[in-house]
Protein backbone atom coordinates (compact mmCIF):
# COMPACT_ATOMS: atom_id res chain seq x y z
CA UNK A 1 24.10 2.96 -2.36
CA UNK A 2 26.04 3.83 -5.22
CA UNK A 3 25.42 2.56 -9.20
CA UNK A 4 29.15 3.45 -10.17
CA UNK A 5 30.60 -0.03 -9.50
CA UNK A 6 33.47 1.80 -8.00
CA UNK A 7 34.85 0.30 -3.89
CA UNK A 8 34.76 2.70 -1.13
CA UNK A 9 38.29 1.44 -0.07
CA UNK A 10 41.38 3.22 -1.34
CA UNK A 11 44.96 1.91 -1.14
CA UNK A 12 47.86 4.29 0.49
CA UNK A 13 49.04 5.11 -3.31
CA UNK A 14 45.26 6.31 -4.04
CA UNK A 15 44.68 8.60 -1.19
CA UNK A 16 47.11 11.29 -2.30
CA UNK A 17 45.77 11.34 -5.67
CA UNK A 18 43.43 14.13 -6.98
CA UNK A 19 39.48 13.21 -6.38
CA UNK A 20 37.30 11.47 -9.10
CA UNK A 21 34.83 14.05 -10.50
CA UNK A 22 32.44 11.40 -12.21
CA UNK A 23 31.79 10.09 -8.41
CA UNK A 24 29.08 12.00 -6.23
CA UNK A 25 29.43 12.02 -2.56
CA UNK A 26 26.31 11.45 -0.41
CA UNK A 27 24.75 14.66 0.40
CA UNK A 28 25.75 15.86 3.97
CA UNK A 29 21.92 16.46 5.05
CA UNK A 30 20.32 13.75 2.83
CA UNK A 31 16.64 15.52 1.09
CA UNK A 32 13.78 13.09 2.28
CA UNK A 33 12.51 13.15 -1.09
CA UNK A 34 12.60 9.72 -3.54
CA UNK A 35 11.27 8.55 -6.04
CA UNK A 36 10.29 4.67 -5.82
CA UNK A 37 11.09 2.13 -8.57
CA UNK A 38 8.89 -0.97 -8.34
CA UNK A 39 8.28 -3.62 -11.17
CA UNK A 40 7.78 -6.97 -12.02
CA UNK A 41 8.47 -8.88 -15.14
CA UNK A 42 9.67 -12.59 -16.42
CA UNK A 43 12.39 -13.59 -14.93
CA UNK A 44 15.75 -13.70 -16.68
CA UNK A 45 19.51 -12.91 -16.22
CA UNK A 46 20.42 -9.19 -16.72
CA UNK A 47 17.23 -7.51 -15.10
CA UNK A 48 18.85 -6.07 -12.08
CA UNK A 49 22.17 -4.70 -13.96
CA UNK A 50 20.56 -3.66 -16.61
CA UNK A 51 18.43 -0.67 -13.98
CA UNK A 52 21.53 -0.17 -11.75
CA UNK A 53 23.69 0.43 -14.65
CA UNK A 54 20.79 3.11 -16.04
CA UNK A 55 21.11 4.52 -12.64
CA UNK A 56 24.30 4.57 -12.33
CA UNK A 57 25.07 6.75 -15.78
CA UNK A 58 22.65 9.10 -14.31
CA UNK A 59 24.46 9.24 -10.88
CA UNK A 60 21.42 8.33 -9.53
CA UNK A 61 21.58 7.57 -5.53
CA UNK A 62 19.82 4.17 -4.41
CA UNK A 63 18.84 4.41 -1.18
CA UNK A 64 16.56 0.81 -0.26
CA UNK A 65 16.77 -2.10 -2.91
CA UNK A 66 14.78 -4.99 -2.80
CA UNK A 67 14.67 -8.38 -5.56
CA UNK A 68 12.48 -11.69 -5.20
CA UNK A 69 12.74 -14.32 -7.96
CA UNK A 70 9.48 -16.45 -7.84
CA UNK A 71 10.83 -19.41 -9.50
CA UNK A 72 7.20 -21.49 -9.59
CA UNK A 73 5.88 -18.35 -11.55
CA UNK A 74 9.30 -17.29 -12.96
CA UNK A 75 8.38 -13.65 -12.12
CA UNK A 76 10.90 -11.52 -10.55
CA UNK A 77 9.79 -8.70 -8.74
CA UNK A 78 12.20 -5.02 -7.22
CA UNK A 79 11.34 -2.04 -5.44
CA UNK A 80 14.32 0.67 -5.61
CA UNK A 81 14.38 4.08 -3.79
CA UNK A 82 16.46 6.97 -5.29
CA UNK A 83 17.46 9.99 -4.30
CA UNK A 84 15.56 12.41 -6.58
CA UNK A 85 18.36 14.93 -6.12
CA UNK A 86 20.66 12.79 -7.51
CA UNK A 87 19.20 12.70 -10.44
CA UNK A 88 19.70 15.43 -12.91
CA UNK A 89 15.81 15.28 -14.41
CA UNK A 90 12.46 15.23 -12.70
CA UNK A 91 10.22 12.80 -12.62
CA UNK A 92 9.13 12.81 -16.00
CA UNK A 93 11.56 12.59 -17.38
CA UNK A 94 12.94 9.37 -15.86
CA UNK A 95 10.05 7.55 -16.73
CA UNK A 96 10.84 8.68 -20.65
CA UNK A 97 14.14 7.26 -20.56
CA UNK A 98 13.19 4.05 -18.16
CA UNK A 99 10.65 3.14 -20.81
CA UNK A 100 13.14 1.59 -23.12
CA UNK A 101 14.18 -0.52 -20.25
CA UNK A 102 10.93 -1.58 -19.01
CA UNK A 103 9.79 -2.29 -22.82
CA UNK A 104 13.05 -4.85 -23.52
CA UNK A 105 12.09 -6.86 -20.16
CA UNK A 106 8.59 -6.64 -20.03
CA UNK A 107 8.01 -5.27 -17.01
CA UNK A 108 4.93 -4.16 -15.25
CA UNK A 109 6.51 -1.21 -13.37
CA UNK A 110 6.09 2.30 -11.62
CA UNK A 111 7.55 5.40 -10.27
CA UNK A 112 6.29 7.50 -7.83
CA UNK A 113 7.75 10.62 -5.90
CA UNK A 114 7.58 10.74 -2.29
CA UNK A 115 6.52 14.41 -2.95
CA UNK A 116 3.11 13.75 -3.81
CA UNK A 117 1.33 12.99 -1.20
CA UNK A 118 -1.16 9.82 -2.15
CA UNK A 119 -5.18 10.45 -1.62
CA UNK A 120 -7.09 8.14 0.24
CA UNK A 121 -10.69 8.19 0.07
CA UNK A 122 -12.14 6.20 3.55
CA UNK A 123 -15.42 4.09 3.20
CA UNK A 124 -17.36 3.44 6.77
CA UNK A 125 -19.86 2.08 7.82
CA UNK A 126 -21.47 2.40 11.38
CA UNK A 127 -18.22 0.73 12.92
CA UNK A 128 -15.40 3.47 14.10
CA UNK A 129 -12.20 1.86 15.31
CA UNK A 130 -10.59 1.93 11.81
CA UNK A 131 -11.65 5.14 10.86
CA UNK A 132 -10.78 6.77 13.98
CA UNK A 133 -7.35 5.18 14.05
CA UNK A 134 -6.97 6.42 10.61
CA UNK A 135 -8.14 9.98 11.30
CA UNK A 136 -5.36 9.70 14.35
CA UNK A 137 -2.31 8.76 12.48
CA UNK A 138 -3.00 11.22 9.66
CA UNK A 139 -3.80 14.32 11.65
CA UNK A 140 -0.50 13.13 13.81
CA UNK A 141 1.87 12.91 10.24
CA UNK A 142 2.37 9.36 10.84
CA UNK A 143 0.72 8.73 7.53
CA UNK A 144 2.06 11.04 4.47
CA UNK A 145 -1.11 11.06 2.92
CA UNK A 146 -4.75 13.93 2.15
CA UNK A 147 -8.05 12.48 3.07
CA UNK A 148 -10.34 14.32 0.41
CA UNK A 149 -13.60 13.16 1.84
CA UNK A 150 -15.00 10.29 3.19
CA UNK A 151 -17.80 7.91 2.06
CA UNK A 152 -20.50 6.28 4.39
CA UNK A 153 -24.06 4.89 4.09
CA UNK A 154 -24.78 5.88 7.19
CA UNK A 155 -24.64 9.30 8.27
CA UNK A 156 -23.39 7.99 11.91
CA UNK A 157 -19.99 9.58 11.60
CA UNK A 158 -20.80 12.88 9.90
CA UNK A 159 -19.94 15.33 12.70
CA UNK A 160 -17.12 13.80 13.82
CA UNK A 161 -15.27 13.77 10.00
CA UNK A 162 -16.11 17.06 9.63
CA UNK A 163 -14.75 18.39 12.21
CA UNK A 164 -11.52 17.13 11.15
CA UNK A 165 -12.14 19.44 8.00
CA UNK A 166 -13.31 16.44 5.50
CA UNK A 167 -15.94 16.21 3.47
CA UNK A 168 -18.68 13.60 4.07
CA UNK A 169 -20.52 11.93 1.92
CA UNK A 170 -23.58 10.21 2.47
CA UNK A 171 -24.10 7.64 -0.12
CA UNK A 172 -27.15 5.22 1.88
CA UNK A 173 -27.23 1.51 0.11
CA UNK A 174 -30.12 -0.43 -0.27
CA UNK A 175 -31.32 -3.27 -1.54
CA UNK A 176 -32.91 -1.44 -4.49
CA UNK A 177 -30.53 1.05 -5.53
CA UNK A 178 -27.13 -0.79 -5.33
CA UNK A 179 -25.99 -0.07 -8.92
CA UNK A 180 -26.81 3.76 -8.77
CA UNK A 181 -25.10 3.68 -4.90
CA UNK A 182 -21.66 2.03 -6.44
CA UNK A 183 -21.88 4.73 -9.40
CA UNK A 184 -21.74 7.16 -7.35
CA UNK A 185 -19.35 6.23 -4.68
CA UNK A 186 -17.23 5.82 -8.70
CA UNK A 187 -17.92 9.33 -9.30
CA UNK A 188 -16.86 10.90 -6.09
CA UNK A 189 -13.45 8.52 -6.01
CA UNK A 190 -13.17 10.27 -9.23
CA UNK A 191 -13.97 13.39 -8.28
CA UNK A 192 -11.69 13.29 -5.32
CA UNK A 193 -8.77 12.30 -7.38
CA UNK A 194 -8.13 9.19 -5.53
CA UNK A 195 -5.27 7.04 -5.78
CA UNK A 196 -6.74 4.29 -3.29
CA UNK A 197 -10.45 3.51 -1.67
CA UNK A 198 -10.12 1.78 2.16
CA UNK A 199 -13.05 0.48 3.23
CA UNK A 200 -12.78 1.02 7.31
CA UNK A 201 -15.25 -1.67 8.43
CA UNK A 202 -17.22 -0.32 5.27
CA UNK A 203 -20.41 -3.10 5.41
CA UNK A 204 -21.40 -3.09 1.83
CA UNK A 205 -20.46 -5.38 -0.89
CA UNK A 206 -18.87 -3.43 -3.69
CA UNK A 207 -20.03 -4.10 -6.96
CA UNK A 208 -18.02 -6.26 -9.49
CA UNK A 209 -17.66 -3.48 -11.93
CA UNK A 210 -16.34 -1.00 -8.70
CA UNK A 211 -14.38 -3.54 -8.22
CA UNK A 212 -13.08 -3.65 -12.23
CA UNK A 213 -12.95 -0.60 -12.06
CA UNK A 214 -10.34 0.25 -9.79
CA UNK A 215 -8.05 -3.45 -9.47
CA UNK A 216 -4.93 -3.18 -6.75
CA UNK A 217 -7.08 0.35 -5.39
CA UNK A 218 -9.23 -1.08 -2.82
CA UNK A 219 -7.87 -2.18 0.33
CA UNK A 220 -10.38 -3.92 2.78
CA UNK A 221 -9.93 -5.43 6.38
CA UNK A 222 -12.00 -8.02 8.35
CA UNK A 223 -11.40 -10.84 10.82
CA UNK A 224 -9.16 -14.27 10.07
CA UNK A 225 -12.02 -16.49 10.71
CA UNK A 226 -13.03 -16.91 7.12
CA UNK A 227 -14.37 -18.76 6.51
CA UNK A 228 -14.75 -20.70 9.15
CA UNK A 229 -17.76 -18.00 11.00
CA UNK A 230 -19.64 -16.34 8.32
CA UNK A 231 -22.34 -13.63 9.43
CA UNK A 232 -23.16 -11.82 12.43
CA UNK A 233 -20.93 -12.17 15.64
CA UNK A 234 -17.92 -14.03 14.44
CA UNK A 235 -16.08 -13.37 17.18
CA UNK A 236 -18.92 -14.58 19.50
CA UNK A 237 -18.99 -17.61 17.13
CA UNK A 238 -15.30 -18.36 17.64
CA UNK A 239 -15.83 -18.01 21.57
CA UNK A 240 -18.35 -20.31 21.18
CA UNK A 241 -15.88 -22.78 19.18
CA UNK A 242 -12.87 -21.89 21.54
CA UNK A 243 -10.69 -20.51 19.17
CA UNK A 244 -7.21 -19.50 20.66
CA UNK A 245 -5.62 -17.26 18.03
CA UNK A 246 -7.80 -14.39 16.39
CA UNK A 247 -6.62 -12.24 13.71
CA UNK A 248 -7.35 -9.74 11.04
CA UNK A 249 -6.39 -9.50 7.14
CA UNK A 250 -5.85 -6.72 4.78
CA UNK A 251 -6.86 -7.41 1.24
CA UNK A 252 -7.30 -5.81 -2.14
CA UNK A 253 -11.11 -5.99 -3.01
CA UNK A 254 -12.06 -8.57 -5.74
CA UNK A 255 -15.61 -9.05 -7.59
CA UNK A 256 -14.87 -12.76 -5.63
CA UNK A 257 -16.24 -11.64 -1.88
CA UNK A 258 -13.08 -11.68 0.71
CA UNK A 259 -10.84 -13.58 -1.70
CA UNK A 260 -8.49 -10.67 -2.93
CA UNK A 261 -4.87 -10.91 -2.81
CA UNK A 262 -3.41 -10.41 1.25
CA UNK A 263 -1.59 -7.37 1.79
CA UNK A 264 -0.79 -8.28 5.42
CA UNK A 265 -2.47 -10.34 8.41
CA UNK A 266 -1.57 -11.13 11.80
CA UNK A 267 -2.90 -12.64 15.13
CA UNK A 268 -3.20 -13.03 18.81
CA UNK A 269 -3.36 -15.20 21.55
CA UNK A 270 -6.59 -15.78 23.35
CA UNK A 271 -7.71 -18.19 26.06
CA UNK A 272 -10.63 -19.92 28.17
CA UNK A 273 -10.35 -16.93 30.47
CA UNK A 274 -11.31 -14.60 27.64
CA UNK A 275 -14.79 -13.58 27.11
CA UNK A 276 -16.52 -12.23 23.62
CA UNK A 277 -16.43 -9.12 24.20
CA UNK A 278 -12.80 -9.55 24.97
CA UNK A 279 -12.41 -10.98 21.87
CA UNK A 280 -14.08 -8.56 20.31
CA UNK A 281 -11.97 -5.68 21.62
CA UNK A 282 -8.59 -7.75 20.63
CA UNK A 283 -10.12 -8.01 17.20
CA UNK A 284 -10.66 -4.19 16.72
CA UNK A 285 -6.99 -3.47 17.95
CA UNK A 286 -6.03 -6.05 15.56
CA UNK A 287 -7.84 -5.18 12.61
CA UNK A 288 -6.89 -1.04 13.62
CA UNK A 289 -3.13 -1.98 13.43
CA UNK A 290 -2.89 -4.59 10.13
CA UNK A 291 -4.89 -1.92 8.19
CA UNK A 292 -2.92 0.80 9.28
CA UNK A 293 0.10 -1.68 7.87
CA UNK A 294 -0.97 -2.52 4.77
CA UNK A 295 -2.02 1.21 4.12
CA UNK A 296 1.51 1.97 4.67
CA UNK A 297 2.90 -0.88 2.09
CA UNK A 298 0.35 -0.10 -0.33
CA UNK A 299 1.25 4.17 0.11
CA UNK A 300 5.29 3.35 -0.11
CA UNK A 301 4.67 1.27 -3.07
CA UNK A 302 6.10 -1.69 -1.40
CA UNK A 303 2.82 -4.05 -2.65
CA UNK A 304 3.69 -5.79 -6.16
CA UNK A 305 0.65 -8.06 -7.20
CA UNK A 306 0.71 -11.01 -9.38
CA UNK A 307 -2.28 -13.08 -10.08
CA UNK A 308 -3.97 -13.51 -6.41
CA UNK A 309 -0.98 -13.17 -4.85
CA UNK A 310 1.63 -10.53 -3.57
CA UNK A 311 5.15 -9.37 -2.81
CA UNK A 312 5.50 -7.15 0.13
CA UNK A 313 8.92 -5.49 1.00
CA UNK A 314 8.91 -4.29 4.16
């Protein structure tokens, strides 16, 4: 997309006339690297030509653009992609001269480059569906991302991370040692460098200052049913109720248990003819597939969060 302002259309007296050197064309092969735009501030008139006409003076190359206006909470939200070799500064320096911007609207906002590949650290507990489908998409490039390590209290999966090459960490929670546990599960996010914790069917409360800690970080996924089958054996609960959709949700993690703003959910179709462990096996394919989702929204910066609440552009 082009910030100019200028129409792609010429008339028959234009055509002959010499080419307008303040206009780009589109690169013939164009680079796969962006850098993503995403904010949120009050809403008010100006916001969206105010950043496509600092784009535009900087012949910078928009690629995906996305607005929402939440008029209940008069919050408008935007995600824009740009071409980072459209640009004539890195990275850096577009966040120095954005800043002025950002400052007269008040806007909560970021930029990332598609260059840097985000770090996800992986929590697990003794379940392996989401960890394995994890493990799959990453060592097949379907998710532009480096596992440093990942973090279990069970030493169940130990062999089979390592011998994908990641670290393991065994970090065993108890009843008596919770607040040491949570520091350091902290420390080795830290050390790690992460930019975001998934908990793969991780079993463990986090703690409410882990969760302080590290707000719009944590991603978690579990079953639909809340809170309708609390406990052991939802889905076995649910047969037993005759439930006939099933589902999973992806969340950011809260201090308030399971009660985090939704990234992304979905849900199936079951019937009388289904048993538990049916429904059991829908619910791991269903759980694998909306966390593998709402990874993706959260990695492409395409999550913005307000309050308990969020705006996805997919």
């Amino acid at each position: 997309m082009r910030c100019d302002g200028a129409s792609p259309a010429l008339n028959s007296e234009q055509t002959t006339g010499p080419p307008e050197a303040e206009h780009k064309d589109p690169p013939m092969s164009p680079p796969t690297r962006r850098y993503t735009l995403s904010l949120s501030c009050p809403d008010r008139v100006g916001i969206v030509a105010a950043v496509s006409a600092f784009l535009a003076r900087h012949q910078g190359w928009i690629t995906e653009a996305s607005h929402h206006a939440d008029a209940e909470a008069n919050r408008f939200f935007m995600r824009q992609e740009i071409l980072a070799d459209s640009l004539p500064f890195g990275i850096e320096a577009l966040r120095d001269k954005f800043a002025p911007i950002a400052a007269e609207f008040s806007m909560d906002w970021r930029i990332s480059d598609s260059a840097r590949k985000k770090r996800v650290v992986i929590l697990v507990s003794k379940q392996e569906h989401c960890l394995y489908d994890l493990l799959a998409r990453w060592q097949a490039d379907e998710l532009n991302i480096e596992i440093p390590c990942v973090i279990s209290n069970h030493e169940t999966f130990r062999g089979f991370v390592e011998w994908h090459g990641i670290p393991f960490h065994h970090v065993p929670v108890t009843p008596d040692n919770k607040p040491a546990a949570y520091a350091r599960v902290a420390d080795l996010f830290r050390e790690a460098e992460g930019d975001v914790m998934v908990l793969a069917r991780y079993m463990q409360i986090l703690s409410p200052e882990l969760c302080a800690e590290y707000p719009g970080q944590i991603l978690n996924i579990h079953h639909s049913f809340l809170p309708s089958f609390v406990g052991a054996k939802p889905y076995h609960q649910a047969y037993t109720r005759g439930v006939k959709l099933i589902g999973a949700t992806c969340h950011y993690v809260t201090s308030e248990l399971d009660q985090g703003p939704i990234v992304e959910q979905d849900v199936i179709r079951v019937d009388h003819s289904d048993a538990p462990d049916d429904l059991v096996r829908y619910g791991k394919d269903i759980e694998k597939a909306v966390l593998a989702r709402g990874l993706r929204y959260h990695l492409e910066d395409r999550v913005l969060v307000h309050g308990n609440k969020t705006v996805v552009f997919r």
